[in-house]
Structure formats: structure tokens, C-alpha cells
Protein backbone atom coordinates (compact mmCIF):
# COMPACT_ATOMS: atom_id res chain seq x y z
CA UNK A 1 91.09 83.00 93.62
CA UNK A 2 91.59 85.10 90.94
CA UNK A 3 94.19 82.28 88.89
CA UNK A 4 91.02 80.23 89.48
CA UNK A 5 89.09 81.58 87.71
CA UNK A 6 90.37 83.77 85.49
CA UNK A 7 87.76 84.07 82.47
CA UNK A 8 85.40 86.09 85.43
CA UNK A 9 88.00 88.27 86.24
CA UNK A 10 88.82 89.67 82.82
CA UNK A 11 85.08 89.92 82.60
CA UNK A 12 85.24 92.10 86.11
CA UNK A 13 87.85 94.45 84.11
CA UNK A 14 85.22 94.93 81.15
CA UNK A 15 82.40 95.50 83.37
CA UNK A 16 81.95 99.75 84.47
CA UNK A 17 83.07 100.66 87.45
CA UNK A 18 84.69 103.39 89.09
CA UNK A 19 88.46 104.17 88.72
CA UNK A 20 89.67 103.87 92.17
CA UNK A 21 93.45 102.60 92.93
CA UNK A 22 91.96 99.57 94.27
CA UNK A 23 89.94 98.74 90.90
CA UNK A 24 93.10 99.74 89.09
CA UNK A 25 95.06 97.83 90.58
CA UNK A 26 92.91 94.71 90.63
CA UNK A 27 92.77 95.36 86.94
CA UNK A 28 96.72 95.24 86.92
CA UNK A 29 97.14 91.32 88.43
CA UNK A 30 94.03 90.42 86.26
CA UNK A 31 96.00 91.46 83.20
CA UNK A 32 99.49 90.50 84.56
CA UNK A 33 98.06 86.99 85.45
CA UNK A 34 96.21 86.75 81.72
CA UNK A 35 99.48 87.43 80.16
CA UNK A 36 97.87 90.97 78.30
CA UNK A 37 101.27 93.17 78.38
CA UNK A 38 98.95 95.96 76.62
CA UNK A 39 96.29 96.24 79.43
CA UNK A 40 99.00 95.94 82.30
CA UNK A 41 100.79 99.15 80.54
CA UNK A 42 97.61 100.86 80.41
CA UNK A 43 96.38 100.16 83.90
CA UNK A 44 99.46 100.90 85.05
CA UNK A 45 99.71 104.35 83.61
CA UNK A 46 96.00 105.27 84.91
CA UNK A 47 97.52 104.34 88.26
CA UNK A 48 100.68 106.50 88.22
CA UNK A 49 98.08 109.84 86.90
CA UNK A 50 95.79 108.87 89.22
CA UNK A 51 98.79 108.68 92.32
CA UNK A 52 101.16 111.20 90.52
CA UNK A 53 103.68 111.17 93.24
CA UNK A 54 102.96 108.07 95.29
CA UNK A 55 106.19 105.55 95.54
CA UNK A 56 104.35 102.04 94.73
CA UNK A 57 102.17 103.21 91.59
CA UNK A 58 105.54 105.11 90.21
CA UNK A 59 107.40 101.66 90.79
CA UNK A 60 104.66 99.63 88.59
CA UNK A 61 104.68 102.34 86.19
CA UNK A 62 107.94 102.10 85.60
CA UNK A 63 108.12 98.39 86.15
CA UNK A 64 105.72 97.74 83.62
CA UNK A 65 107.17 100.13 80.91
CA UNK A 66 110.78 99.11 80.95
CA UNK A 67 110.76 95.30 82.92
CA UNK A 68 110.73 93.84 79.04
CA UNK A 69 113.90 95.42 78.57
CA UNK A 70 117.30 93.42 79.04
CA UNK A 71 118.67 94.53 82.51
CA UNK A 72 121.29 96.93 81.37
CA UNK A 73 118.82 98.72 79.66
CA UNK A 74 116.69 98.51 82.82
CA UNK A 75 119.13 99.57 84.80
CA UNK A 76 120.37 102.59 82.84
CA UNK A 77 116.48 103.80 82.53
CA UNK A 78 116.62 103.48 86.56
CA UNK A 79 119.43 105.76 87.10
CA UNK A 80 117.93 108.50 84.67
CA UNK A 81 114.30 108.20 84.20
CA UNK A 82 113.51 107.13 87.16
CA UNK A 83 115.17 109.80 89.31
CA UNK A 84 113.36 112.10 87.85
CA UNK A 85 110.11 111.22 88.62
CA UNK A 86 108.91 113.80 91.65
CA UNK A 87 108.57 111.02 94.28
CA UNK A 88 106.67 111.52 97.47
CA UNK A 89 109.34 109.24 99.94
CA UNK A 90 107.19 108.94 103.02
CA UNK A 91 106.01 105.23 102.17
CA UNK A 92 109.47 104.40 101.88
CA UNK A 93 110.71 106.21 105.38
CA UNK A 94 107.92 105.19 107.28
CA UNK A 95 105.42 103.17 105.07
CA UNK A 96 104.49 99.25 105.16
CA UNK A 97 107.02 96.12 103.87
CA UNK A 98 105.97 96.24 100.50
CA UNK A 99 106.91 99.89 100.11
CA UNK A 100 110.13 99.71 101.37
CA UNK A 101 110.86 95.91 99.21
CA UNK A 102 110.03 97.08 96.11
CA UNK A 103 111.70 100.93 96.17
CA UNK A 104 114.80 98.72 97.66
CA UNK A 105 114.56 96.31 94.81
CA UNK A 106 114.57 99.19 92.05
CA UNK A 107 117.47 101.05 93.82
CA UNK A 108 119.55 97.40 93.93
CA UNK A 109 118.66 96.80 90.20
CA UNK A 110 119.83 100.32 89.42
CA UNK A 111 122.44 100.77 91.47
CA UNK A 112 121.39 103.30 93.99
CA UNK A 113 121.42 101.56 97.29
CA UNK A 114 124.58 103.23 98.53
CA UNK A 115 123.15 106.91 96.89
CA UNK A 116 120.21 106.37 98.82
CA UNK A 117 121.47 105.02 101.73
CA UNK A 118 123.34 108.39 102.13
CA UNK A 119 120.93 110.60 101.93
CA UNK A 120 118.42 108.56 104.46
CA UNK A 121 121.42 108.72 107.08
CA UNK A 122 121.70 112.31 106.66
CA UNK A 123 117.80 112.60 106.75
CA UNK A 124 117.73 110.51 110.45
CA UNK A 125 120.33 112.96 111.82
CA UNK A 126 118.47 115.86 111.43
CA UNK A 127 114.75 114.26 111.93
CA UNK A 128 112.90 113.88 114.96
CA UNK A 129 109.55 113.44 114.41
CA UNK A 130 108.96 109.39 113.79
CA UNK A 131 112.38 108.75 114.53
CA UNK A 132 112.07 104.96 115.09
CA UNK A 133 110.15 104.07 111.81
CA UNK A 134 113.08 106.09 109.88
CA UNK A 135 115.47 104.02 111.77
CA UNK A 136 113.75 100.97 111.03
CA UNK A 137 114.23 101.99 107.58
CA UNK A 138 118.13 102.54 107.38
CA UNK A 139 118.57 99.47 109.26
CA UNK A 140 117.00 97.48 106.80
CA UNK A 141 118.47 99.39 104.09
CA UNK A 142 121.70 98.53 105.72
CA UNK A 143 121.48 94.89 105.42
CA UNK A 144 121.30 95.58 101.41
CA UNK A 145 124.00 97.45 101.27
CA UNK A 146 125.76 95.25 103.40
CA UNK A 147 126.68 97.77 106.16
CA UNK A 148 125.66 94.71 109.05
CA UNK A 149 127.10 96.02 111.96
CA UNK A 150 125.44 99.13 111.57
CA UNK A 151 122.03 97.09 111.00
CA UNK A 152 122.77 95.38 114.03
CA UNK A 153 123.40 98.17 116.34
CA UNK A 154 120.11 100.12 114.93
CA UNK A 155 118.19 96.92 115.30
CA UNK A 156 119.08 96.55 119.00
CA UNK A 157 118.05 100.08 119.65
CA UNK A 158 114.92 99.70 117.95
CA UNK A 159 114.38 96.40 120.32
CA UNK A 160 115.81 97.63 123.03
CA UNK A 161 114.86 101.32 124.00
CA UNK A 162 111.88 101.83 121.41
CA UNK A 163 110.25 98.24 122.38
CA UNK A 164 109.98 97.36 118.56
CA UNK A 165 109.26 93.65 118.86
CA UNK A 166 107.37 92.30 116.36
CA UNK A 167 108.27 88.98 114.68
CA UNK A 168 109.20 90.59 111.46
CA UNK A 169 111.53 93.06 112.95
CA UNK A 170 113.30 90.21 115.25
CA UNK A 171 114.53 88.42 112.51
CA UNK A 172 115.94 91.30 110.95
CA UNK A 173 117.57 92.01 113.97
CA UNK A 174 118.71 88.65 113.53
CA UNK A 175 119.89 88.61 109.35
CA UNK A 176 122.17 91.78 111.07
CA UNK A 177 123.46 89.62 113.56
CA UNK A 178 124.55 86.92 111.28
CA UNK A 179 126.08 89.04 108.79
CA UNK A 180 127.99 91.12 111.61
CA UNK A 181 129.08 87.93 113.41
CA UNK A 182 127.13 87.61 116.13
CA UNK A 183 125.89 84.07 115.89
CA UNK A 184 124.86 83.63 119.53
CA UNK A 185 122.33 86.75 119.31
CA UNK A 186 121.17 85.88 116.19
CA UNK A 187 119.78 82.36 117.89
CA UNK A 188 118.55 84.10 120.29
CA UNK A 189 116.43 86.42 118.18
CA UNK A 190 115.29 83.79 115.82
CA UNK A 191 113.85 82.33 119.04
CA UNK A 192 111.83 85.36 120.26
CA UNK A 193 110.89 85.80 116.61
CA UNK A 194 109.60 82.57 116.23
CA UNK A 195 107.77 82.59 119.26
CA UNK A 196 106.35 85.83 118.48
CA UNK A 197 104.85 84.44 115.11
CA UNK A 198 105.01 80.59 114.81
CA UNK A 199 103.84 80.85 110.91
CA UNK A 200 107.19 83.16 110.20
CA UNK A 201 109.09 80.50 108.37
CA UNK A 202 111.91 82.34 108.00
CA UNK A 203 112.84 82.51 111.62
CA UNK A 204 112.40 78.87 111.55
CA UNK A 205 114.43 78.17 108.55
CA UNK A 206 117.48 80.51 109.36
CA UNK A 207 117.44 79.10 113.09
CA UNK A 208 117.34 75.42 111.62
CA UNK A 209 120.95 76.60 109.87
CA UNK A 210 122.57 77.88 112.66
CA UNK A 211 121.49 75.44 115.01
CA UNK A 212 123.43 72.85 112.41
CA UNK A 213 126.42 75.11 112.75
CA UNK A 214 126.54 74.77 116.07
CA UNK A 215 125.99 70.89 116.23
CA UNK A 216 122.49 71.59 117.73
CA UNK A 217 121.07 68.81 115.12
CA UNK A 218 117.88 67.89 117.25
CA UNK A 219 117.32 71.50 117.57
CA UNK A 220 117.52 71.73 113.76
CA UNK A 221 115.59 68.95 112.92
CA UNK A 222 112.59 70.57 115.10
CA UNK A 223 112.75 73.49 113.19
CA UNK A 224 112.80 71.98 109.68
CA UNK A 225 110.17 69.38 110.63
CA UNK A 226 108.01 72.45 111.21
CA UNK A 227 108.26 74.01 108.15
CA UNK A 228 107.51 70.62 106.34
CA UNK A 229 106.88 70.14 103.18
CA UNK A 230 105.33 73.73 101.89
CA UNK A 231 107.86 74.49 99.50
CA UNK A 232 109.16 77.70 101.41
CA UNK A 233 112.42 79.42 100.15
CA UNK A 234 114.07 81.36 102.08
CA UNK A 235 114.73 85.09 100.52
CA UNK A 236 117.35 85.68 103.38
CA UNK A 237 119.40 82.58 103.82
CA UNK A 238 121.16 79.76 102.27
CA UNK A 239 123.81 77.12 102.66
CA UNK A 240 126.35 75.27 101.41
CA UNK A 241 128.05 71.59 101.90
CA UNK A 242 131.53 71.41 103.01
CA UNK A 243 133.21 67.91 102.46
């Protein structure tokens, strides 16, 4: 809506309103999407003073102050400045997906996945109140870091004895399973997952691979027949032709 029409939009960030994080940060896209590097700064700076400690505004902050820079640079400013910053880490333990996918991104760009991956394990051990969303956490932090069969074994707790079964968390469940070489319960979460949510392309996509590894073509062919032509990419899976 808003690439639509873009001309009222910037208009909507000259008008007078009241500074709320939601204004702010409808102010942000609206510059990001008009290509004005100056007002995304500056929005992005009211946003971090007006959420001082808060995970997300930090990450724009500091996204839109050093993302110009060549990744090295990035990188470096990552592992110094941006450890510093007094971060409030409950989004990130037991916050929503975009939370967690953007302080993961930073912390893969930087370096830090392993660091923080550490310190969350040690932080589960000795936690008990919201035990499960922390767990969710480290199991998905797991899959970055590579650490599968760990994901895997967290995941099936999570499904298992805390009833976790939402679409989203069945194909993670399911990435884990691939990566620890379980093939055979990774179809069979990419089924529940799918079923669960129809729309979650994903599921579809990374069950239309495996079903091909298996020589499941009609099977594969359903799934990929679903997801059409809507120019999904996968952000999980890919493959590669073997003569």
C-alpha cells in the first residue's frame, strides 16, 4: 500500500503527529522505501531514545548507522559497538519471530552465534519460569549454529511433552531433522506442518525435496503444484542436480 502510493506517505511523515513507536516506525519504511538515507537515520535514532533498551529498535539503530558500511567494517562495529549497547534480551528469549530473526541475523553477521549460544544454554539450565519459550529459543538458535541434533532433540520435547504444535514450530522441528539425519521424521513433520497451515510454503517446498529423494515423485509434484507460480524462495532449503 504504502509502495503504492508513496508521494501520500511522505506527506503522512510531514504532517504533526505524535511520536509513538508505531508513527516512528511507519516513518522508517516510508523513508527506507523513498530511498531518504538521512530521514531513515533520524527516525531511527528517535526510535532507539524513545525504546533505550528494547532489542528491535537497537537492531535498526544500528542497522541503519553502519549497514552502508562494507561488511568487515560491519562486522567489526558488531562485535564492539554493539555489545555494548545495554540490551533488554527478553524479546529475544521469549519474544515473537521477528525478534529472534533479526538479533540472530546481527549475531551471524558479527560472529556471535556460538558466544551467544553459550550463554542462552547456561541461562535454560538455571531458569524455570517460561521454560519452553527459552527452549524454543536455543533450539532455533541451534539450527544456526549448526548444533542439529541438539535442535532436534529440543524440538521433540517442545512437541512432545509441552504440546508446542504450531505450523511454524513443526517445520523447525523438521529443518533439525534434516540436518541431524533423520529424513523419515522430517516427512513426517512437514506433513503435520502443512496440514496445520496449508499457506506455510515452506513445509510444502522442503517436503516436495525430500519426497524427490525418496523417489516419491507424485508426492513431489503435489507439493510443488501447490505452491505454483508465486515466486516463493525458500530461506531454509535448497538443492542441487547430480548427473
Amino acid at each position: 500500500m504504502i509502495e503504492n502510493n508513496i508521494v501520500s506517505a511522505i506527506r503522512w511523515t510531514e504532517s504533526e503527529k505524535e511520536e509513538t513507536p508505531l508513527n516512528i516506525m511507519f516513518s522508517m519504511i516510508i523513508a527506507k522505501l523513498s530511498h531518504n538515507q538521512n530521514a531513515y537515520l533520524l527516525n531511527a535514532k528517535i526510535l532507539q531514545k524513545t525504546l533505550p533498551k528494547d532489542l528491535v529498535s537497537n537492531i535498526l539503530a544500528f542497522h541503519a548507522l553502519y549497514s552502508e558500511n562494507e561488511i568487515k567494517t560491519y562486522a567489526k562495529a558488531i562485535q564492539i559497538d554493539f555489545r555494548r549497547l545495554d540490551l533488554d534480551k527478553n524479546a529475544f528469549y521469549f519474544g515473537p519471530k521477528v525478534a529472534k530473526e533479526h538479533y540472530i541475523k546481527i549475531l551471524q553477521i558479527g560472529g556471535l552465534l556460538h558466544h551467544e549460544r553459550e550463554s542462552l544454554m547456561k541461562k535454560v539450565s538455571l531458569e524455570n519460569k517460561n521454560l519452553p519459550q527459552m527452549m524454543e529459543t536455543l533450539a532455533y538458535l541451534n539450527i544456526y549454529t549448526h548444533n542439529f541434533e541438539e535442535a532436534y532433540t529440543i524440538y521433540n520435547q517442545l512437541i512432545d511433552e509441552h504440546k508446542i504444535q504450531d505450523s511454524r514450530t513443526l517445520f523447525l522441528a523438521a529443518v533439525a531433522s534434516v540436518g541431524s539425519n533423520h529424513p523419515e521424521n522430517a516427512i513426517a513433520l512437514l506433513e503435520l506442518s502443512k496440514l496445520t497451515d496449508e499457506n506455510n510454503l515452506e513445509s510444502r517446498y522442503a517436503l516436495g525435496l525430500l519426497y524427490l529423494e525418496v523417489d516419491n515423485y507424485n508426492g513431489a509434484a503435489i507439493q510443488f503444484q501447490k505452491i505454483g507460480d508465486s515466486g516463493f524462495e525458500s530461506s531454509y532449503f535448497d538443492f542441487e542436480m547430480l548427473n
